[in-house]
Every structure is written in C-alpha cells, then in structure tokens.
C-alpha atoms as a PDB file:
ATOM      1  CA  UNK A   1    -148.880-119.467  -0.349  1.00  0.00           C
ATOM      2  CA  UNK A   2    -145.609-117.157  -0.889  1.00  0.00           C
ATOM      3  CA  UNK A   3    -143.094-117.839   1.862  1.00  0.00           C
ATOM      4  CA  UNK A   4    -140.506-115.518   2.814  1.00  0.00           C
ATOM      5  CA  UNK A   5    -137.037-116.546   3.049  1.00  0.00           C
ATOM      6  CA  UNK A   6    -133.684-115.294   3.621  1.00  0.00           C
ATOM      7  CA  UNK A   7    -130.405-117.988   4.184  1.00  0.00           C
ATOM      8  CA  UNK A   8    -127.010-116.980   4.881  1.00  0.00           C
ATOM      9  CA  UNK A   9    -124.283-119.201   3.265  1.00  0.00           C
ATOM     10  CA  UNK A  10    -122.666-121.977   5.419  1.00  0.00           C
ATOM     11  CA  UNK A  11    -119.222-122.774   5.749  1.00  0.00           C
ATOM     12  CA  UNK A  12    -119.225-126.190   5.036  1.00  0.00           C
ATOM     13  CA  UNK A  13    -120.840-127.419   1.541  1.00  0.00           C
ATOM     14  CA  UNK A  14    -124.125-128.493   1.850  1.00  0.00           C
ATOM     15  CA  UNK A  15    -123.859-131.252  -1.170  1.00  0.00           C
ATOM     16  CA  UNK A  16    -121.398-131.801  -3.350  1.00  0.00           C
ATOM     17  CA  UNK A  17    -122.448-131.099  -7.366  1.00  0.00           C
ATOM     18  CA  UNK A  18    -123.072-133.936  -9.545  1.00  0.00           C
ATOM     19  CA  UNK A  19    -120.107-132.152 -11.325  1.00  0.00           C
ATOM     20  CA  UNK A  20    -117.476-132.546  -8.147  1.00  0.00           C
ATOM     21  CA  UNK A  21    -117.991-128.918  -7.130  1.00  0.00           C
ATOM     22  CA  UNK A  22    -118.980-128.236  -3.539  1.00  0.00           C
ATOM     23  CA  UNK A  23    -122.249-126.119  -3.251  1.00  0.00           C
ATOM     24  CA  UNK A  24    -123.741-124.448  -0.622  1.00  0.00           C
ATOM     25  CA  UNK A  25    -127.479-123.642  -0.997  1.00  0.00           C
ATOM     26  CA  UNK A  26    -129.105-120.452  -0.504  1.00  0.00           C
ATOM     27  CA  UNK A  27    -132.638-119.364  -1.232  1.00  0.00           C
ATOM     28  CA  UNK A  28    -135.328-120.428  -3.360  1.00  0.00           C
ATOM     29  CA  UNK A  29    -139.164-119.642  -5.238  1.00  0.00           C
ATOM     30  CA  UNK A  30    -141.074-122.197  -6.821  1.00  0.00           C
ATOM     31  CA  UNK A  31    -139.691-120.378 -10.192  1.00  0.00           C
ATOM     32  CA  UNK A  32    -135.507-120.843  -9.168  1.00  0.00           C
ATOM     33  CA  UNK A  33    -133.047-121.735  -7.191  1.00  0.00           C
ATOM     34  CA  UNK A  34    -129.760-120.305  -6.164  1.00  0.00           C
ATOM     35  CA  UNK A  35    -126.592-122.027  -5.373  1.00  0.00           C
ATOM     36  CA  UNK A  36    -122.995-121.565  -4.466  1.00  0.00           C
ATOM     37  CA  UNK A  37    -120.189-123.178  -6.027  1.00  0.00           C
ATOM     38  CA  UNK A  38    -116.623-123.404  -5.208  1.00  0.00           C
ATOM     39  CA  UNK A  39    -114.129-125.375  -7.311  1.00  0.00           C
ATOM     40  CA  UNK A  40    -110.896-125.716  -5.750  1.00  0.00           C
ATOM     41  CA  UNK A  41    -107.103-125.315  -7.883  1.00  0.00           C
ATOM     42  CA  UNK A  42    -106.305-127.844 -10.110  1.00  0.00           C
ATOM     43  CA  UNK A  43    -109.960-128.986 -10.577  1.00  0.00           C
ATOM     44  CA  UNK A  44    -111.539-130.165 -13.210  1.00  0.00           C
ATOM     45  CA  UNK A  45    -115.251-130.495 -13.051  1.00  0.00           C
ATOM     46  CA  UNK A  46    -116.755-133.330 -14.954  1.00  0.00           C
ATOM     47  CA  UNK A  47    -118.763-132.817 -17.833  1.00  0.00           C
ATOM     48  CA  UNK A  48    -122.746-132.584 -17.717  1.00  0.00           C
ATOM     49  CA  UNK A  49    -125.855-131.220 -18.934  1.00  0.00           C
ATOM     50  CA  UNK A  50    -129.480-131.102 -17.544  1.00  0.00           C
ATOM     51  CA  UNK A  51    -133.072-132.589 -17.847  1.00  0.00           C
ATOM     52  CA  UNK A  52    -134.748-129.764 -17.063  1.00  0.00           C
ATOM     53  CA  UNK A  53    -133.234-126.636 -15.481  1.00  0.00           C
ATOM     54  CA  UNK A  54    -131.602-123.882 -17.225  1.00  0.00           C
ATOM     55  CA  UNK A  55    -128.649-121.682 -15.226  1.00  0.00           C
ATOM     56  CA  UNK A  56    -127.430-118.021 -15.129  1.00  0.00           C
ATOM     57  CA  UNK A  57    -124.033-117.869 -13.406  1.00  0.00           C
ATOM     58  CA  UNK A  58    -122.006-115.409 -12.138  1.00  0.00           C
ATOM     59  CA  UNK A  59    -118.392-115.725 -10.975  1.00  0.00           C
ATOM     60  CA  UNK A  60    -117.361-114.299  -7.746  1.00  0.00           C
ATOM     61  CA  UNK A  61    -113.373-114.753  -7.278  1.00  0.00           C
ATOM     62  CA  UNK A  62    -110.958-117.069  -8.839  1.00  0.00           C
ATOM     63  CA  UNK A  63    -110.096-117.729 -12.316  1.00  0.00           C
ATOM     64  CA  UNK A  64    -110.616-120.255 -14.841  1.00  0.00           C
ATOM     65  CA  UNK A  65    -112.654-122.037 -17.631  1.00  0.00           C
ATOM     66  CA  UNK A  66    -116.320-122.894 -18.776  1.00  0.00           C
ATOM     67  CA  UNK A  67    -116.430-124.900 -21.861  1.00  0.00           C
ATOM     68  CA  UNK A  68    -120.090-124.747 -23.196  1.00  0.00           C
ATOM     69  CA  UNK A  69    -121.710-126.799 -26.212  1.00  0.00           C
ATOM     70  CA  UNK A  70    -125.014-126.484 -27.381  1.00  0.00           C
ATOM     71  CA  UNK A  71    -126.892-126.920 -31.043  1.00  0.00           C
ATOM     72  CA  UNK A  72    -122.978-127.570 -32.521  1.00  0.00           C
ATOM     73  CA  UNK A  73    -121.299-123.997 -31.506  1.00  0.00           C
ATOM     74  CA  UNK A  74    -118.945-125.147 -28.853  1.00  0.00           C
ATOM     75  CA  UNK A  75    -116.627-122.086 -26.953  1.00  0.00           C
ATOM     76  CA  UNK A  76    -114.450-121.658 -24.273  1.00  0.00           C
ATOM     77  CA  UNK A  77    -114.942-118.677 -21.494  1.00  0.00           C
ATOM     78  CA  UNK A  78    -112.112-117.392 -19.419  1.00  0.00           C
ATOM     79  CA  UNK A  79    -113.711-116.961 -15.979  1.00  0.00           C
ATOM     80  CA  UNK A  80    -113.061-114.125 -13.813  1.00  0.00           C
ATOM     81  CA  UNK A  81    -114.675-112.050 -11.625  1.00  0.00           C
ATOM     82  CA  UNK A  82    -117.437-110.163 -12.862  1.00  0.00           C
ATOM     83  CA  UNK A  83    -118.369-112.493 -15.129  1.00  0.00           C
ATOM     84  CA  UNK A  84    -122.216-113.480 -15.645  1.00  0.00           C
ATOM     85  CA  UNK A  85    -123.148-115.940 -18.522  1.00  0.00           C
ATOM     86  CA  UNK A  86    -125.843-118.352 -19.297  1.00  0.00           C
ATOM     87  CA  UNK A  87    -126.252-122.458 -19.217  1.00  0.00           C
ATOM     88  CA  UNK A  88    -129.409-123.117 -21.391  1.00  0.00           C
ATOM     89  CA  UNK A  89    -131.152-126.297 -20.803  1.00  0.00           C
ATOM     90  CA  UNK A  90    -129.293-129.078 -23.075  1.00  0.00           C
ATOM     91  CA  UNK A  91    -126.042-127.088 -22.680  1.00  0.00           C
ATOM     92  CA  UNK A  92    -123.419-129.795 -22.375  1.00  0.00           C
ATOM     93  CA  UNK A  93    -120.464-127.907 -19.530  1.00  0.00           C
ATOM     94  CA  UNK A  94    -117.774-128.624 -17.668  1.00  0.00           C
ATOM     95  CA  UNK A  95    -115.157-125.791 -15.911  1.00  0.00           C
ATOM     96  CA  UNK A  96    -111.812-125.833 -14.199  1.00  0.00           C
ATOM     97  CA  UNK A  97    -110.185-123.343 -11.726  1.00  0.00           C
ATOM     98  CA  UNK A  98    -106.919-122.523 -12.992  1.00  0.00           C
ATOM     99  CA  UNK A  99    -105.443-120.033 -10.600  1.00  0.00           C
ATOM    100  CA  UNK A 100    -104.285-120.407  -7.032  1.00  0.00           C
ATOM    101  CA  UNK A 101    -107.135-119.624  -5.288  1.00  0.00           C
ATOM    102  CA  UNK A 102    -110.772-121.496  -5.188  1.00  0.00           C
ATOM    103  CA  UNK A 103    -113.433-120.778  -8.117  1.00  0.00           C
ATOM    104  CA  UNK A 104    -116.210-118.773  -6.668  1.00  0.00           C
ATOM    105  CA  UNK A 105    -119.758-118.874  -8.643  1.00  0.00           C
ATOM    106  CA  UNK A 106    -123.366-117.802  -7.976  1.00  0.00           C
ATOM    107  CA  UNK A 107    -125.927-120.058  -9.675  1.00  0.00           C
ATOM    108  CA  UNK A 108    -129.540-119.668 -10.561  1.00  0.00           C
ATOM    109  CA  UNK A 109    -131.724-122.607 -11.939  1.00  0.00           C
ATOM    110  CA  UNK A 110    -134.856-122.225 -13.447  1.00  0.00           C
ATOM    111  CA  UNK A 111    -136.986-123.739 -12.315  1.00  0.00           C
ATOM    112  CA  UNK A 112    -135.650-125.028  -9.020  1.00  0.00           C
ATOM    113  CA  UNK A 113    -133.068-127.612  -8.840  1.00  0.00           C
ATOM    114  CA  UNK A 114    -135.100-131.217  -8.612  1.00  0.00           C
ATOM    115  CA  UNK A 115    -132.438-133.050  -7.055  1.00  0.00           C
ATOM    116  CA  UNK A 116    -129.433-135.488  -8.066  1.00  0.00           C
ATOM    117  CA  UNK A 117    -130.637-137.106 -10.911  1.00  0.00           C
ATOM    118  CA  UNK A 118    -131.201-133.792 -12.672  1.00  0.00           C
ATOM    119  CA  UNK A 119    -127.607-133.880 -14.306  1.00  0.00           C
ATOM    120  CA  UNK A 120    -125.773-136.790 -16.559  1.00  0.00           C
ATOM    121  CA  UNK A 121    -122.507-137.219 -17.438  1.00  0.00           C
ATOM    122  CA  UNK A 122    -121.637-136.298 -21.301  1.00  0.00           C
ATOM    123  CA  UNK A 123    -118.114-136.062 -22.850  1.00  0.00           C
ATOM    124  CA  UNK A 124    -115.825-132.914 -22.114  1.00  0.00           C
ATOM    125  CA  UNK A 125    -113.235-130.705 -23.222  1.00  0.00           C
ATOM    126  CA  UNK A 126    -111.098-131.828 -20.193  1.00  0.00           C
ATOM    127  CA  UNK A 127    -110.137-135.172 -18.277  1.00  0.00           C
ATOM    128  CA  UNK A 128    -111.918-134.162 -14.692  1.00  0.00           C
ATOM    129  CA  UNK A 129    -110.049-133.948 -11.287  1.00  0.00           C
ATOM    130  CA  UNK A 130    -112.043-133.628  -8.665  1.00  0.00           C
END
C-alpha cells in the first residue's frame, strides 16, 4: 500500500555519510530516496562509489567541487548554487566545499538508500578532511 509522507528537515544530522558529510533525511517511495547534505569549509569528502543506487543532486548554497569518474572520462564540476547533475551507479566521487560557508546539496537515490554498506571507499582526486 502507498503511504503518504511529508518530513521537514532537522537541525541536527540524522547520520553522518559514509563520505564524512552530515545528512539529514527527508522523504522516501519504494522507487527513491532523498537526502540532505552539508559539507562544512575546508572539507574534503572521501572518495566512494555505490552497489546499487544511482543519485541526482542538486546544490543548494555554498561552493565547491565534485570530481566524478566513470567508464575512463574523469571531470571536475565547480559547484554552486543552481547546480543539478547526475551520480550514475559505478560513478567513483568525492567533493569539497571550498568557500566560507557550508556545502548545501539535495540528493535523490534510486532506488532507496539500503543502508551503510551501500558505499566503499575507492581512490580520489583529493586527500579527505573530514
């Protein structure tokens, strides 16, 4: 049976990312999840990828960088504001906030997020500090 549901964020993180970031959960189907993430200045995520979930971000406030790999193309995004990009399942990622203010991001997995074994370390662009 279809639930309805509705969540407003909490102030506190609910978890903390296998990645270092805090998230605080918000609603979810039995097709995706959403999340949100803050990274705070001068971190640096650690590098992961997933076993079974697939993202869509989008950044809220803050600035910084994504570093994405996948299939050998490898990039760098400048995040700001605005900003909505994807994390396809086997996407290797890690991201840093680089301004002076926190790094705000929606997230949507798909399916839901499973739990904390869904992510694994890989090597990054960065050395992480969180």
């Amino acid at each position: 049976m279809t639930k309805l549901d509705a969540r407003q964020i909490s102030k506190k993180p609910d978890v903390m990312a296998p990645d270092g970031a805090e998230v605080r959960l918000l609603c979810s189907t039995k097709d995706g999840s959403m999340a949100h993430f803050t990274l705070n200045p001068g971190q640096v995520s650690i590098a992961v990828s997933h076993n079974t979930v697939g993202e869509i971000w989008y950044i809220l406030e803050g600035a910084g960088r994504m570093w994405r790999k996948l299939d050998g193309k490898e990039e760098i995004l400048k995040l700001k504001p605005g900003l909505s990009f994807t994390i396809p399942l086997g996407t290797h990622f890690q991201f840093r906030c680089d301004g002076d203010t926190p790094l705000k991001a929606l997230d949507i997995t798909m399916p839901p997020w499973p739990g904390p074994d869904e992510a694994f370390e890989v090597e990054g662009k960065w050395a992480s500090k969180t």
